[in-house]
C-alpha atoms as a PDB file:
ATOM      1  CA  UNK A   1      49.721 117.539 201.222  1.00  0.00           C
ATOM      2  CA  UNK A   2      50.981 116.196 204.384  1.00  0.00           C
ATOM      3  CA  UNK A   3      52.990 113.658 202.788  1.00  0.00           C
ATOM      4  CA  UNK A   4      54.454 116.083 200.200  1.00  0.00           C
ATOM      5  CA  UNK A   5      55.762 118.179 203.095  1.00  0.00           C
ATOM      6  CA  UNK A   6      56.601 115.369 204.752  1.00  0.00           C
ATOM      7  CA  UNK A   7      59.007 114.039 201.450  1.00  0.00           C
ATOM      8  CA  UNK A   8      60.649 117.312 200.637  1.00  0.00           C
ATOM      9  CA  UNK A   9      61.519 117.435 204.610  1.00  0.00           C
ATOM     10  CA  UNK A  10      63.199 114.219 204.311  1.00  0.00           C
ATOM     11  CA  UNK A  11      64.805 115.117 201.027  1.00  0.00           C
ATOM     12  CA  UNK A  12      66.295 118.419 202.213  1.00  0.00           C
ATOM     13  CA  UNK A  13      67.627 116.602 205.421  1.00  0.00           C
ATOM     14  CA  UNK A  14      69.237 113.721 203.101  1.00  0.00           C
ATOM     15  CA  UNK A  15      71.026 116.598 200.877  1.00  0.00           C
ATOM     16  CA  UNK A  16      72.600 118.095 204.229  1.00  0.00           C
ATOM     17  CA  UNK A  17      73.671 114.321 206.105  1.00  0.00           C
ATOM     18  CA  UNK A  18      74.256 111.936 203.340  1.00  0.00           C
ATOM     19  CA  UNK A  19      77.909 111.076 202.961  1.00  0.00           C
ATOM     20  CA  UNK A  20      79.636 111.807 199.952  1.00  0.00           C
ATOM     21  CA  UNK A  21      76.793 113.551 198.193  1.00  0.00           C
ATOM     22  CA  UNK A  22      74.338 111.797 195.956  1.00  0.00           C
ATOM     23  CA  UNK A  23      76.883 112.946 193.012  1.00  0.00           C
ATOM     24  CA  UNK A  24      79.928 111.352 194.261  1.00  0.00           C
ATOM     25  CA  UNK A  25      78.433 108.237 195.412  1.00  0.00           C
ATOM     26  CA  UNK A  26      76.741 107.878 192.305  1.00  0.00           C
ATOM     27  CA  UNK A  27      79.876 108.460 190.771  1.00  0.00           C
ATOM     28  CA  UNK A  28      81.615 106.542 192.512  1.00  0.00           C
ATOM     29  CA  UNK A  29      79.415 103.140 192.085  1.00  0.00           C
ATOM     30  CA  UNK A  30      79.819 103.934 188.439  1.00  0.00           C
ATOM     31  CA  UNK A  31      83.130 103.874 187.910  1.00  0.00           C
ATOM     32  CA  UNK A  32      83.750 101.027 190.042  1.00  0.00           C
ATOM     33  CA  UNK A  33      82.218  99.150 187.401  1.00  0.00           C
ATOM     34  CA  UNK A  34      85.429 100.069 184.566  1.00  0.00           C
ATOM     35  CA  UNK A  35      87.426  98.111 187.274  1.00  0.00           C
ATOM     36  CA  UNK A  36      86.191  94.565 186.548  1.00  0.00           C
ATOM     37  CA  UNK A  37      87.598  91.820 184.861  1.00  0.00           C
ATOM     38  CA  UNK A  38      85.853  90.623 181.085  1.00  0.00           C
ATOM     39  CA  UNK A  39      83.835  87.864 183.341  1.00  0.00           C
ATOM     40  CA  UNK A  40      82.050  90.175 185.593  1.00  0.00           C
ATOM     41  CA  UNK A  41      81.895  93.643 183.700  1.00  0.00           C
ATOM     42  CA  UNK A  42      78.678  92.742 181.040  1.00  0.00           C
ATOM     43  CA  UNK A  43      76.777  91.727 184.155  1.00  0.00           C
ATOM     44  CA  UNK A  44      77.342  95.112 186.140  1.00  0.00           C
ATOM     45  CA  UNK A  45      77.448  97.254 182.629  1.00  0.00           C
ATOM     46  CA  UNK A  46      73.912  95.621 182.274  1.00  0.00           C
ATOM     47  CA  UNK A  47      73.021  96.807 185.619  1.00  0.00           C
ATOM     48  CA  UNK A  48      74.848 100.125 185.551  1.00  0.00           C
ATOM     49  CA  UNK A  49      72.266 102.261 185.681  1.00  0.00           C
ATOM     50  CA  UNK A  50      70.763 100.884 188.193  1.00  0.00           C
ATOM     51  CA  UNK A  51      74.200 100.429 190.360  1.00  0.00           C
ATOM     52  CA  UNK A  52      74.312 104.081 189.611  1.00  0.00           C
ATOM     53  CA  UNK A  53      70.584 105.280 190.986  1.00  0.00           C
ATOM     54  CA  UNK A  54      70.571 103.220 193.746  1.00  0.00           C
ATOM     55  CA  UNK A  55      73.852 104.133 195.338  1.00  0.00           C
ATOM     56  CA  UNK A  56      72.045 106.316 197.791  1.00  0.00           C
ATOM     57  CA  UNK A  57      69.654 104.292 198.869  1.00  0.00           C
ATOM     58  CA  UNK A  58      71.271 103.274 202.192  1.00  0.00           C
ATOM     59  CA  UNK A  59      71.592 107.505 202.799  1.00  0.00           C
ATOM     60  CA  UNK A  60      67.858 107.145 202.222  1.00  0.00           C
ATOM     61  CA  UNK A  61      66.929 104.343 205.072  1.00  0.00           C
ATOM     62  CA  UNK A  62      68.017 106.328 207.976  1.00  0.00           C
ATOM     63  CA  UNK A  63      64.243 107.663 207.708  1.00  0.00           C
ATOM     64  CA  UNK A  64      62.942 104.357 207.487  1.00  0.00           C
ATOM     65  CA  UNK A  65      65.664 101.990 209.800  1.00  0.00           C
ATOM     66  CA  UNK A  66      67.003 103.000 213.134  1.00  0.00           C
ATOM     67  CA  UNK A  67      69.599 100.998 212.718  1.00  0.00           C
ATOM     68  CA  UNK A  68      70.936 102.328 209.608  1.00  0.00           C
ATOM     69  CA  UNK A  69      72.665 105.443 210.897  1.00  0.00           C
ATOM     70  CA  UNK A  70      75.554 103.825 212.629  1.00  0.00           C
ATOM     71  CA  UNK A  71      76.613 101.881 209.863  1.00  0.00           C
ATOM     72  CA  UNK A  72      77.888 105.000 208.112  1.00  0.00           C
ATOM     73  CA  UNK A  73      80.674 106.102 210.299  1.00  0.00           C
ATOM     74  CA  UNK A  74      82.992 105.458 213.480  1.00  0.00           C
ATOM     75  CA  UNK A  75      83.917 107.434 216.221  1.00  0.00           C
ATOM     76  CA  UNK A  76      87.508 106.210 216.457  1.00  0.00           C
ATOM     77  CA  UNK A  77      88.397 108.931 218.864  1.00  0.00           C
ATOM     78  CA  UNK A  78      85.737 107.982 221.007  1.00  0.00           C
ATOM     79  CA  UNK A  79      87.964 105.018 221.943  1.00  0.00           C
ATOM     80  CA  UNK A  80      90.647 105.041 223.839  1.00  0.00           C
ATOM     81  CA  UNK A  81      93.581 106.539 222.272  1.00  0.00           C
ATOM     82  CA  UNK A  82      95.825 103.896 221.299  1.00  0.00           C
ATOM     83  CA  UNK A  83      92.521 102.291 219.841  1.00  0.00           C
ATOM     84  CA  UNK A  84      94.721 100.214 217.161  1.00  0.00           C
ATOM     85  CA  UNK A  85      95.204  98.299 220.436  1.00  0.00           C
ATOM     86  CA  UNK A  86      92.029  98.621 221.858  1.00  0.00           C
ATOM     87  CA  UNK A  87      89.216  98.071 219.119  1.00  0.00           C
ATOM     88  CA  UNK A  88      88.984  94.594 218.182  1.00  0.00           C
ATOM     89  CA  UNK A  89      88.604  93.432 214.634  1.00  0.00           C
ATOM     90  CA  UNK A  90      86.146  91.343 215.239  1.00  0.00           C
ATOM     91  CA  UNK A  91      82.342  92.135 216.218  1.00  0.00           C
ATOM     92  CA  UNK A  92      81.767  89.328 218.932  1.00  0.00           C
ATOM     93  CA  UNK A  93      84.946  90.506 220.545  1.00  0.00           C
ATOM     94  CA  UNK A  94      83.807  94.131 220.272  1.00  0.00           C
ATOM     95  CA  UNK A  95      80.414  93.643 221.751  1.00  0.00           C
ATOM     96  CA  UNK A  96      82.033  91.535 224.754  1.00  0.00           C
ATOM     97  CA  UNK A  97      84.558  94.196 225.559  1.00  0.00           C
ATOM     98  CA  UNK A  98      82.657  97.155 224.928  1.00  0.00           C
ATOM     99  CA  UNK A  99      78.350  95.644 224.848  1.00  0.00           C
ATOM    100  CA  UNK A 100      76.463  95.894 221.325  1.00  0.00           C
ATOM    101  CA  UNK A 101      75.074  99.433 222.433  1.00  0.00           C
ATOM    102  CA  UNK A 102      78.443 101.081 222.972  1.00  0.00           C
ATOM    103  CA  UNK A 103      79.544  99.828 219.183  1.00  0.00           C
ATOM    104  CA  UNK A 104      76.074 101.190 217.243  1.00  0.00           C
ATOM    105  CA  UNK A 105      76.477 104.501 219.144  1.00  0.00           C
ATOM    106  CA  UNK A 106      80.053 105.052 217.928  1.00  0.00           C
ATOM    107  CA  UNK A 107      79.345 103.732 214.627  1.00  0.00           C
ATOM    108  CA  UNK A 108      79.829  99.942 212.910  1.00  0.00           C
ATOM    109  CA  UNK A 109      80.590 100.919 209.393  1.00  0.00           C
ATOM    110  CA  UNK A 110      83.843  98.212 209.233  1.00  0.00           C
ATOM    111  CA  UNK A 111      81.544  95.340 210.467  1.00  0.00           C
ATOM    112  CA  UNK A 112      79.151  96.792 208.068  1.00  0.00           C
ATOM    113  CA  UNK A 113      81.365  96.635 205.141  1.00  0.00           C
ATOM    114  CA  UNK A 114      82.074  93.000 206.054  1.00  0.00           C
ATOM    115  CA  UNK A 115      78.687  91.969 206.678  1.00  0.00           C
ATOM    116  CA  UNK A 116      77.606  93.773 203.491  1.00  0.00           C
ATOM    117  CA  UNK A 117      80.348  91.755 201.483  1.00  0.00           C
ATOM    118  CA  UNK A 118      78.958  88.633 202.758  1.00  0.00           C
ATOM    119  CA  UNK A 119      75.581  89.273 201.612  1.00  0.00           C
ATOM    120  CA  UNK A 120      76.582  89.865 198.090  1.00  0.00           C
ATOM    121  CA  UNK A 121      78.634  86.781 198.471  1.00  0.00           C
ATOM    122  CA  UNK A 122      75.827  84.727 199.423  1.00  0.00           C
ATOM    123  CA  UNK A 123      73.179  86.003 196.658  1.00  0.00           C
ATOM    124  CA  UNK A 124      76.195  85.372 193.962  1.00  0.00           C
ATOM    125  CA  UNK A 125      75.827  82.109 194.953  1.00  0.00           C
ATOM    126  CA  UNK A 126      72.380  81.825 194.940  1.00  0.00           C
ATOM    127  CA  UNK A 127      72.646  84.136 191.539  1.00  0.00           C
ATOM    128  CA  UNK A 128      69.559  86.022 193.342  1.00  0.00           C
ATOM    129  CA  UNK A 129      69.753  88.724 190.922  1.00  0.00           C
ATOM    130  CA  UNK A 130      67.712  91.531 193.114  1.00  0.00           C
ATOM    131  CA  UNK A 131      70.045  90.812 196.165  1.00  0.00           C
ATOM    132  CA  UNK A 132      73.544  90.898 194.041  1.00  0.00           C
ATOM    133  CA  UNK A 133      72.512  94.579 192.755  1.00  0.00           C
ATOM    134  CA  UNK A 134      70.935  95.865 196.333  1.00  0.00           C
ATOM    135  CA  UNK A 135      73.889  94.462 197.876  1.00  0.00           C
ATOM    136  CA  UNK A 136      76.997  95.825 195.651  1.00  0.00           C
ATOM    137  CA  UNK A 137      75.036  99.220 195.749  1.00  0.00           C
ATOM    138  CA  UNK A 138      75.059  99.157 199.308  1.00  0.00           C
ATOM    139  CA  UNK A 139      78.794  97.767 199.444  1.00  0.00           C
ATOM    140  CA  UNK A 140      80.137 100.499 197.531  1.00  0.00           C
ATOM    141  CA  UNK A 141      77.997 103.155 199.662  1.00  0.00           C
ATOM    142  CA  UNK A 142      79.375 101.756 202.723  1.00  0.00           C
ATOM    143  CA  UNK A 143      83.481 101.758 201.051  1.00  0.00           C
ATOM    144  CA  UNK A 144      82.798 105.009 200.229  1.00  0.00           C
ATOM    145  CA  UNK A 145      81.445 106.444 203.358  1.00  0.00           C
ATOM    146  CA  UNK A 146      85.016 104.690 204.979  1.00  0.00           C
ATOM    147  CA  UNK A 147      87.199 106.352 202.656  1.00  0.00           C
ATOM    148  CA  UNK A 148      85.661 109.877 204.307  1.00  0.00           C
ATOM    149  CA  UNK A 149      88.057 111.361 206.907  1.00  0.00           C
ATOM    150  CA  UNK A 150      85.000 113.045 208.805  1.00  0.00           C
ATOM    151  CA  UNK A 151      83.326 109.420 209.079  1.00  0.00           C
ATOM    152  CA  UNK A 152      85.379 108.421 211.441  1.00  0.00           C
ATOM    153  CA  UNK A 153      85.267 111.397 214.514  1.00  0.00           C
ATOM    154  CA  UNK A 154      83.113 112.284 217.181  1.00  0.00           C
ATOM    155  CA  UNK A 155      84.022 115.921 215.304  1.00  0.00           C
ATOM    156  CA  UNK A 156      82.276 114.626 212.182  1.00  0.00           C
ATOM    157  CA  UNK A 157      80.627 118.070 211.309  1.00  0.00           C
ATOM    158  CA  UNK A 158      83.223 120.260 213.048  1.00  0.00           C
ATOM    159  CA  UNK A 159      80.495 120.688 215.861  1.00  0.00           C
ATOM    160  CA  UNK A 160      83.371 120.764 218.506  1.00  0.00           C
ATOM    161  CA  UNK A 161      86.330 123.164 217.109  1.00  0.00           C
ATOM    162  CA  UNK A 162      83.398 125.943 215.571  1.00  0.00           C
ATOM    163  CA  UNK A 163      83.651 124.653 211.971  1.00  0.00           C
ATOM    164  CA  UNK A 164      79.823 123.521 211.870  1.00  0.00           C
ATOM    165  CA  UNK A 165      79.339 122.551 207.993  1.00  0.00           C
ATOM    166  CA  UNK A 166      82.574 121.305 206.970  1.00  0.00           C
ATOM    167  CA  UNK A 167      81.435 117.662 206.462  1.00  0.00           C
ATOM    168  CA  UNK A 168      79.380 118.904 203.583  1.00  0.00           C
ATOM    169  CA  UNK A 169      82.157 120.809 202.244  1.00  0.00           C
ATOM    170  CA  UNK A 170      84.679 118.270 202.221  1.00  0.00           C
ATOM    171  CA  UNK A 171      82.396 115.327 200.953  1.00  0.00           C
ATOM    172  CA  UNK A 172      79.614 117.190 198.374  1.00  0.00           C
ATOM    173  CA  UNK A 173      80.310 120.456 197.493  1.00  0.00           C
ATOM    174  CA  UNK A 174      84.180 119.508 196.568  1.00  0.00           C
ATOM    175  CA  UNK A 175      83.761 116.897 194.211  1.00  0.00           C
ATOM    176  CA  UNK A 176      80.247 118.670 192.835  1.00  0.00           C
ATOM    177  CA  UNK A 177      82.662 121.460 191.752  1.00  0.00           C
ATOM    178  CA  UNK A 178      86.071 119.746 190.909  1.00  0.00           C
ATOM    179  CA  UNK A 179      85.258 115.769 190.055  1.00  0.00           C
ATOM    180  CA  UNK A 180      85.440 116.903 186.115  1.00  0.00           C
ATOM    181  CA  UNK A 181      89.141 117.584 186.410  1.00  0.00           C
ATOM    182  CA  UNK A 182      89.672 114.147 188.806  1.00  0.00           C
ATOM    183  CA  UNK A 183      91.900 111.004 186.915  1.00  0.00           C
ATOM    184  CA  UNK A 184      89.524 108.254 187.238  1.00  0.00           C
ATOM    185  CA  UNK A 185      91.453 106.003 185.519  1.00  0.00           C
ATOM    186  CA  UNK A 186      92.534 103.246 188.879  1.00  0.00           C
ATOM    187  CA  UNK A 187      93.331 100.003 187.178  1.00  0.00           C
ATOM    188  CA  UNK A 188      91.896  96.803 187.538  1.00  0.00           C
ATOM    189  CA  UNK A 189      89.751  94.998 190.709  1.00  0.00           C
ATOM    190  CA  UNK A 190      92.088  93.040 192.655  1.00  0.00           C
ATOM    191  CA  UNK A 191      91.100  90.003 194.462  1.00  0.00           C
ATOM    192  CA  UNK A 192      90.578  91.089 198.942  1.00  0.00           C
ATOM    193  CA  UNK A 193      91.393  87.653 201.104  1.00  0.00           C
ATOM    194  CA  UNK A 194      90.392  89.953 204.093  1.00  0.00           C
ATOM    195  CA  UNK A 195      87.455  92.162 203.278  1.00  0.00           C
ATOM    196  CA  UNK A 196      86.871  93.172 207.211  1.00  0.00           C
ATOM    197  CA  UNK A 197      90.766  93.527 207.579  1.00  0.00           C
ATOM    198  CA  UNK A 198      90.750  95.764 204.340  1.00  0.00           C
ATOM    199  CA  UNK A 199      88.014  97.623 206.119  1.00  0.00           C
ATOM    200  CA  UNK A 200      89.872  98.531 209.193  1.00  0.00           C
ATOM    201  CA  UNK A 201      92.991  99.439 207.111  1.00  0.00           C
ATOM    202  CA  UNK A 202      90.120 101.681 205.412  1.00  0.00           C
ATOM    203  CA  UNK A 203      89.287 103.325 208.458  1.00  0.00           C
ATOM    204  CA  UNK A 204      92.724 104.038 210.187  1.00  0.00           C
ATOM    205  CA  UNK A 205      93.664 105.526 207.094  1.00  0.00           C
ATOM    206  CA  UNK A 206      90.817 108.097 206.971  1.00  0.00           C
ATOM    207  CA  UNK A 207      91.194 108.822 210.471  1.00  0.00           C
ATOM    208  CA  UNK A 208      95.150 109.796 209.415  1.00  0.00           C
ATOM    209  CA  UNK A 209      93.579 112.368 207.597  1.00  0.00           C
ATOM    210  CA  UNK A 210      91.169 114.352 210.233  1.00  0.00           C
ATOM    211  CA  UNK A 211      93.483 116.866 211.542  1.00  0.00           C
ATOM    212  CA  UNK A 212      94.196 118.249 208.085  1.00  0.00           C
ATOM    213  CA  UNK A 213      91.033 118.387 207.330  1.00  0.00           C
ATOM    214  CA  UNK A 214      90.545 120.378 210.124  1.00  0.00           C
ATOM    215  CA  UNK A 215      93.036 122.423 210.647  1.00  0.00           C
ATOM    216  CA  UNK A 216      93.498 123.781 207.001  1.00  0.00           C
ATOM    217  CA  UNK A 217      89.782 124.536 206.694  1.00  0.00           C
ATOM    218  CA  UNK A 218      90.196 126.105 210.321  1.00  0.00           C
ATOM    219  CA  UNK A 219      93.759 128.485 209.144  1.00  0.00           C
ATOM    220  CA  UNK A 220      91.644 129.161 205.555  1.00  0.00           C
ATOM    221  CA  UNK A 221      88.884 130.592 207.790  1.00  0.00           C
ATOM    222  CA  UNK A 222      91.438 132.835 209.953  1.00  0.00           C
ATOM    223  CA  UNK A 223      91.753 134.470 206.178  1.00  0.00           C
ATOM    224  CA  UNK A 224      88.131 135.119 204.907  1.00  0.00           C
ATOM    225  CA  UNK A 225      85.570 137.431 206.418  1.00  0.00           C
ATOM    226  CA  UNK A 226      81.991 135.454 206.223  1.00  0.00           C
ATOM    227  CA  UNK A 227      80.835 137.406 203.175  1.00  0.00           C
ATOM    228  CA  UNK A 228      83.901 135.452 201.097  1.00  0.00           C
ATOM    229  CA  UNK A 229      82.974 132.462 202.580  1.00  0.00           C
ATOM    230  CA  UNK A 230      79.462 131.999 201.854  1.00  0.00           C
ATOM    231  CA  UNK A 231      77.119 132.558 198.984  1.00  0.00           C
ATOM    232  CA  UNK A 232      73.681 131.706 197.710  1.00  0.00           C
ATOM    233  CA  UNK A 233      73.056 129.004 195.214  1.00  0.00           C
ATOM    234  CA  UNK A 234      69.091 128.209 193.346  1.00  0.00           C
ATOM    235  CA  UNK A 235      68.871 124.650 194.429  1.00  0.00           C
ATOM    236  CA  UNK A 236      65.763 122.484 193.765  1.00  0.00           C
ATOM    237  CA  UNK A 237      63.488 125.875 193.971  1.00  0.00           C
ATOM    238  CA  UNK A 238      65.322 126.813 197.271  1.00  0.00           C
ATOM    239  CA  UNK A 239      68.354 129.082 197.854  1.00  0.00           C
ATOM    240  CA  UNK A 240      71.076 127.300 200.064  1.00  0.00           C
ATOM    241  CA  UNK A 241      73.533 128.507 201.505  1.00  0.00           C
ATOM    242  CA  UNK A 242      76.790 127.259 200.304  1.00  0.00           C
ATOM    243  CA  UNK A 243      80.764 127.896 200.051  1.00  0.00           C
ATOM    244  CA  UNK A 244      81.827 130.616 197.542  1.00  0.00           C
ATOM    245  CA  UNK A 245      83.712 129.011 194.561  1.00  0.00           C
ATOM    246  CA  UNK A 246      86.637 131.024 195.736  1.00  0.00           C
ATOM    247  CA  UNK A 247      86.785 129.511 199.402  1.00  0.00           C
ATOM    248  CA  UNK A 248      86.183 126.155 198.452  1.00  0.00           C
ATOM    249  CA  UNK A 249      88.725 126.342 195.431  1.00  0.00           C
ATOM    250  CA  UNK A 250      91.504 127.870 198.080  1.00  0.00           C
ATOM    251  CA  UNK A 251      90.336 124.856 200.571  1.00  0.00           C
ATOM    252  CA  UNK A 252      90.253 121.668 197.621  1.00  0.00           C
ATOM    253  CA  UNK A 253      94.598 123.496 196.514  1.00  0.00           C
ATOM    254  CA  UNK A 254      95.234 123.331 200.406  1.00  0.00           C
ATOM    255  CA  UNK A 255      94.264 119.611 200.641  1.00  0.00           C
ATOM    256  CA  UNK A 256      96.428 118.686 197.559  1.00  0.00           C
ATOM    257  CA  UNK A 257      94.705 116.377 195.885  1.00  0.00           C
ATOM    258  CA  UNK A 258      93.105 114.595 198.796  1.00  0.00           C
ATOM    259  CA  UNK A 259      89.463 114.330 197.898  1.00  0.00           C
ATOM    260  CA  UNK A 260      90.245 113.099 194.650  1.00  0.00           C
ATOM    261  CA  UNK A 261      92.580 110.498 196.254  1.00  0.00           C
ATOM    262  CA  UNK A 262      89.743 109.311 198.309  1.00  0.00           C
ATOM    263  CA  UNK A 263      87.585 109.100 195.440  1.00  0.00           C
ATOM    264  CA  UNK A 264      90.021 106.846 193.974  1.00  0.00           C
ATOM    265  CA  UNK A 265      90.271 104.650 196.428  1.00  0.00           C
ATOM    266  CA  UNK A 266      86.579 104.436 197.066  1.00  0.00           C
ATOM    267  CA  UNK A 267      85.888 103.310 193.590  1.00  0.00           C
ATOM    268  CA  UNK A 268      88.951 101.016 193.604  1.00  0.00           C
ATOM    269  CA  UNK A 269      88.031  99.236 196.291  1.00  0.00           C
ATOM    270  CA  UNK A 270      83.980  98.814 195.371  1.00  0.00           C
ATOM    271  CA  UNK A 271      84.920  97.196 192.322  1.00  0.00           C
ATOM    272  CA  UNK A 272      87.480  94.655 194.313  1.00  0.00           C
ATOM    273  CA  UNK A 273      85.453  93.687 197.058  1.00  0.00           C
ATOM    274  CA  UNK A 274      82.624  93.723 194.073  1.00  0.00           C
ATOM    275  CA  UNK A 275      85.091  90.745 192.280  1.00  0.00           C
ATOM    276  CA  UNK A 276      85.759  89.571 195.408  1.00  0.00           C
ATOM    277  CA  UNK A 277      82.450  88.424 196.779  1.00  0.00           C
ATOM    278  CA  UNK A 278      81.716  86.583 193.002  1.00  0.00           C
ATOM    279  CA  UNK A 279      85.251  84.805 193.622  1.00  0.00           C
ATOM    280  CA  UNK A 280      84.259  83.602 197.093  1.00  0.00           C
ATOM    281  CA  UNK A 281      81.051  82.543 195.498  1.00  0.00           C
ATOM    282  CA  UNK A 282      82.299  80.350 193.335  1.00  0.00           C
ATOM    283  CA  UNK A 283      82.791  82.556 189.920  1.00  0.00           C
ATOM    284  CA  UNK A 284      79.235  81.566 189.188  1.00  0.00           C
ATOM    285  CA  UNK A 285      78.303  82.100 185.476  1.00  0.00           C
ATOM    286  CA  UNK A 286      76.208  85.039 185.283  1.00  0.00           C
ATOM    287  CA  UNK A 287      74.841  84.802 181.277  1.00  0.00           C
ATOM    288  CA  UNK A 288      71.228  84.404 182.639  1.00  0.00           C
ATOM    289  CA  UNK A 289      71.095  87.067 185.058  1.00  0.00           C
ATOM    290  CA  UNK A 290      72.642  89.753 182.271  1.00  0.00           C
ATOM    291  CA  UNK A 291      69.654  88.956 179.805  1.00  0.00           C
ATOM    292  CA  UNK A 292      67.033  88.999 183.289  1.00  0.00           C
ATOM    293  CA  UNK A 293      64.512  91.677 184.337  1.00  0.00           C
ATOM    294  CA  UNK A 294      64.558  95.406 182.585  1.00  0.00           C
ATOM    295  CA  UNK A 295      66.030  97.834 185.169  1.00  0.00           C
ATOM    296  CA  UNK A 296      63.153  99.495 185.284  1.00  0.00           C
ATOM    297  CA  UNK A 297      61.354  97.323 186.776  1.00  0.00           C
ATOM    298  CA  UNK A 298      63.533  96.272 189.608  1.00  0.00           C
ATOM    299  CA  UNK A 299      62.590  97.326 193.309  1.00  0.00           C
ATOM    300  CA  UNK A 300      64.845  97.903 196.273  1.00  0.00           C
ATOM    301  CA  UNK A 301      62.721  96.937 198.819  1.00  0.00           C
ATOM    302  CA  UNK A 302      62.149  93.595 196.903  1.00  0.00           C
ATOM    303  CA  UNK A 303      65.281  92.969 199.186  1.00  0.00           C
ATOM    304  CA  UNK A 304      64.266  93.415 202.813  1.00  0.00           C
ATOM    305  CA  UNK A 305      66.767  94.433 205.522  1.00  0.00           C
ATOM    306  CA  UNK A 306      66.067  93.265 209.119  1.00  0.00           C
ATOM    307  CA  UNK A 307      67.392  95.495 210.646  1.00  0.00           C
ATOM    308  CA  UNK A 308      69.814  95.182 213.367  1.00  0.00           C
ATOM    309  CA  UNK A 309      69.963  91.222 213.889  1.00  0.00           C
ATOM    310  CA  UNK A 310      70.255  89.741 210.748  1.00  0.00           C
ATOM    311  CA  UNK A 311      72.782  86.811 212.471  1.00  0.00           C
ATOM    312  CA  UNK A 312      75.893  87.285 214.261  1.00  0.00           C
ATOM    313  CA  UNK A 313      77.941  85.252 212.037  1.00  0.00           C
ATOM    314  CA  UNK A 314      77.583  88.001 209.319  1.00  0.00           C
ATOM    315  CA  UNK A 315      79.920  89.999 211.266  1.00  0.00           C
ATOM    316  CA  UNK A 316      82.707  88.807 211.708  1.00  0.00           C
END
């Protein structure tokens, strides 16, 4: 019973932290896959499914890894604040300026996006079939979670300017309402040179975005008393509270299009640094590993992570 308590615990706190939703990112691993070229795209269409389920799992291992946390978000504005100047690209160069602590409590997900694309690079060229689809699941987690304007501010949750709740908002309960009426359609893969310098581009572009985030939730507030704000929704045999249809309709027309623009980009991008890391590999034929293993049978923790030091050169 313990253990049953214990799980739907777990499972209520992942619904509340987990970036993007387990919709969207599920979504968004999904669709990445319409973006690949006629080489690659019967190898992830024969793993789409599990592409699909698994996109969560890294949401899932901050119960399990204390080091998974941090590679979600970053604080940019806990930097100094000309930190295009300050923050450098490159993890060893990071750690000297600012120690390894300092970066993991602001948040690595950049390096992590770089390290993650070298994984999937390496197990392309070993055509490890288990590590390719644990590692492009994770890859396009981690791109989404960077597209996310609230993933990269100490103000993540609106904890500091009294708008506790508004990382939910923006990242779940918008696209879980208004995805169905999103343009999907975002061409082809492209081939990233730079996946760590795409990654900071990424970044600096989502942190563009905070203050509106902020501020027009903050001015729609100013306009609704709390019982046009808030309602009560049956969720898993609970009732949560959530943002009335109306509010969060009023909020998605005030941001003009900028979840769905995020969405884009996140599922964009996956699918690049997806054709990427089998370019870098060496466009390895894949014919055996589409006819390999049902899905069903796969298991993610086939594919261990160790945790925080897993070699420096994956970093940078």
């Amino acid at each position: 019973m313990n253990r049953i308590i214990w799980f739907l615990l777990a499972c209520a706190a992942i619904s509340v932290f987990c970036s993007w939703g387990f919709y969207a990112h599920k979504e968004i691993n999904r669709l990445a896959v319409a973006t690949l070229p006629g080489q690659l795209a019967p190898f992830y269409k024969k793993h789409l499914l599990y592409l699909s389920e698994h996109a969560v799992d890294a949401d899932k291992r901050r119960y399990a890894n204390e080091y998974e946390a941090p590679r979600h978000y970053i604080d940019i504005d806990a930097y100094e604040s000309h930190f295009l100047d300050s923050l450098p690209k490159f993890w060893n160069d990071a750690v000297l300026k600012y120690t390894e602590d300092t970066l993991y409590k602001r948040g690595i997900v950049p390096w992590q996006i770089n390290r993650t694309y070298r994984l999937l690079t390496d197990a392309f060229a070993e055509r490890a079939l288990l590590k390719i689809l644990r590692y492009s699941a994770d890859l396009g987690h981690y791109v989404a979670d960077a597209h996310v304007p609230l993933h990269t501010t100490q103000n993540y949750n609106g904890q500091l300017t009294n708008q506790v709740g508004i990382h939910a908002f923006w990242e779940s309960r918008l696209p879980e309402l208004f995805a169905t009426e999103y343009d999907f359609i975002v061409g082809p893969a492209r081939y990233i040179s730079d996946p760590l310098e795409e990654a900071w581009k990424i970044v600096k572009e989502s942190f563009s975005l905070v203050d509106s985030v902020l501020a027009m939730e903050s001015a729609l507030n100013d306009q609704h008393p709390p019982y046009k704000k808030y309602t009560y929704e049956s969720r898993l045999r609970t009732f949560d509270r959530v943002y009335t249809r109306s509010y969060a309709s009023a909020y998605h027309q005030l941001l003009n299009g900028m979840v769905e623009k995020q969405m884009r980009k996140s599922i964009l991008m996956t699918g690049s640094l997806w054709y990427s890391a089998w370019v870098d590999a060496g466009q390895p034929p894949l014919d055996r590993l589409i006819k390999a293993t049902p899905m069903v049978e796969l298991k993610t923790d086939s594919v261990p992570d160790n945790g925080k030091t897993l070699g420096r050169e994956e970093w940078h």
